[in-house]
Protein backbone atom coordinates (compact mmCIF):
# COMPACT_ATOMS: atom_id res chain seq x y z
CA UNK A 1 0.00 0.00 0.00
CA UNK A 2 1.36 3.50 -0.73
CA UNK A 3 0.90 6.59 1.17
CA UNK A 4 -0.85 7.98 -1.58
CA UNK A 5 -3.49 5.49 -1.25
CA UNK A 6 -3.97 4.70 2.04
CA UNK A 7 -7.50 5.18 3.99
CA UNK A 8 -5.72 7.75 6.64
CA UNK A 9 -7.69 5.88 9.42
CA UNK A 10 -5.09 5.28 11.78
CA UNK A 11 -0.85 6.41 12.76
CA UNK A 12 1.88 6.92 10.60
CA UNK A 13 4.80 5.56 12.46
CA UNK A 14 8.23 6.01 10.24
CA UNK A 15 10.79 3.81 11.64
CA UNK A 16 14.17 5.87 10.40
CA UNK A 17 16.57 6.80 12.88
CA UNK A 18 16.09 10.60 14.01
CA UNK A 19 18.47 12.25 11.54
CA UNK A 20 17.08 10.77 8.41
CA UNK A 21 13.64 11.46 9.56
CA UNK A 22 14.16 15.47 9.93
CA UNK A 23 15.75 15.86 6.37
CA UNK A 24 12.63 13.82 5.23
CA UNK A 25 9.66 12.48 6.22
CA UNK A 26 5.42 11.74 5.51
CA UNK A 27 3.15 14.16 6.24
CA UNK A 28 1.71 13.70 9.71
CA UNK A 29 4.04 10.89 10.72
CA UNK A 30 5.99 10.06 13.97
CA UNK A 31 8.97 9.28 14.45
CA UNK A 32 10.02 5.96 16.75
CA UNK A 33 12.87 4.38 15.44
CA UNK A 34 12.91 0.88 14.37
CA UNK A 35 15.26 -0.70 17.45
CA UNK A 36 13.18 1.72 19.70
CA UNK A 37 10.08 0.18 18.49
CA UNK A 38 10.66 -3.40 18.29
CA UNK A 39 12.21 -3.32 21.71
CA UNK A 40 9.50 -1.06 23.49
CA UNK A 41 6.38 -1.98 21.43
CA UNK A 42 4.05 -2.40 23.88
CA UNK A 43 4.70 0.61 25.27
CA UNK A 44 4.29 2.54 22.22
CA UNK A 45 1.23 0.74 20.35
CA UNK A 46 -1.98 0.21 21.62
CA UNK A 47 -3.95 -3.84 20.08
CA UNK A 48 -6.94 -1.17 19.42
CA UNK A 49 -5.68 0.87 17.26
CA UNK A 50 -4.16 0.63 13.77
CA UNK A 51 -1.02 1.72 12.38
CA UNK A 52 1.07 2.46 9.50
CA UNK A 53 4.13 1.64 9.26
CA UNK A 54 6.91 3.63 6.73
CA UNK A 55 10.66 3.42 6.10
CA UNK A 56 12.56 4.91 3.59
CA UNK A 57 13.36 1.62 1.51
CA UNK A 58 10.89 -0.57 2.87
CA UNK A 59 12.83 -3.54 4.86
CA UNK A 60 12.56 -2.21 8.44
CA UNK A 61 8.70 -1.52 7.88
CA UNK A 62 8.54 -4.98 6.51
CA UNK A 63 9.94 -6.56 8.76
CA UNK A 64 8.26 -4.81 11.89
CA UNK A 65 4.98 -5.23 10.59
CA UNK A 66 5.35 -9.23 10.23
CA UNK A 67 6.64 -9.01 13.34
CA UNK A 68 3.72 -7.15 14.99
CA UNK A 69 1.28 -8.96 13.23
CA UNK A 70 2.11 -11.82 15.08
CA UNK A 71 1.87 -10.51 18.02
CA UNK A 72 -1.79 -9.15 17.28
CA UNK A 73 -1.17 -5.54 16.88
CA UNK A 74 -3.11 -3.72 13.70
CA UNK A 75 -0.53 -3.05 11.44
CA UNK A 76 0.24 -2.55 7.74
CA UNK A 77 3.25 -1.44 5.65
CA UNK A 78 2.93 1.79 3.55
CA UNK A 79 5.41 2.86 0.91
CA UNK A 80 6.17 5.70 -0.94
């Protein structure tokens, strides 16, 4: 799914490190850092709610959505 097409019915969460997410970044995204993430999810995301999850070339977002699938969160990768 791209950003461009996207419902807009839940968080953007973009998983760069803080650097590469000031030069560049969605629209109405926050920033958590992949290793941030994946080590604090359930602090972070809440099993109610959905999220979007973005990364400039797609692995880390990939990755961390399979991941939280598993563990039951609402999740889905977006792309450029």
């Amino acid at each position: 799914m791209t950003y461009r097409n996207f419902p807009h019915d839940g968080t953007i969460i973009d998983l760069e490190d803080v650097v590469t997410y000031n030069m560049e970044h969605l629209p109405n995204s926050q920033n958590i850092p992949y290793d941030k993430l994946m080590f604090n999810y359930k602090e972070y995301l809440n099993k109610n709610q959905k999220y979007y999850l973005y990364c400039t070339k797609g692995r880390k977002s990939k990755k961390a959505t399979e991941i939280l699938k598993y563990y039951g969160y609402n999740v889905e990768q977006i792309t450029k």
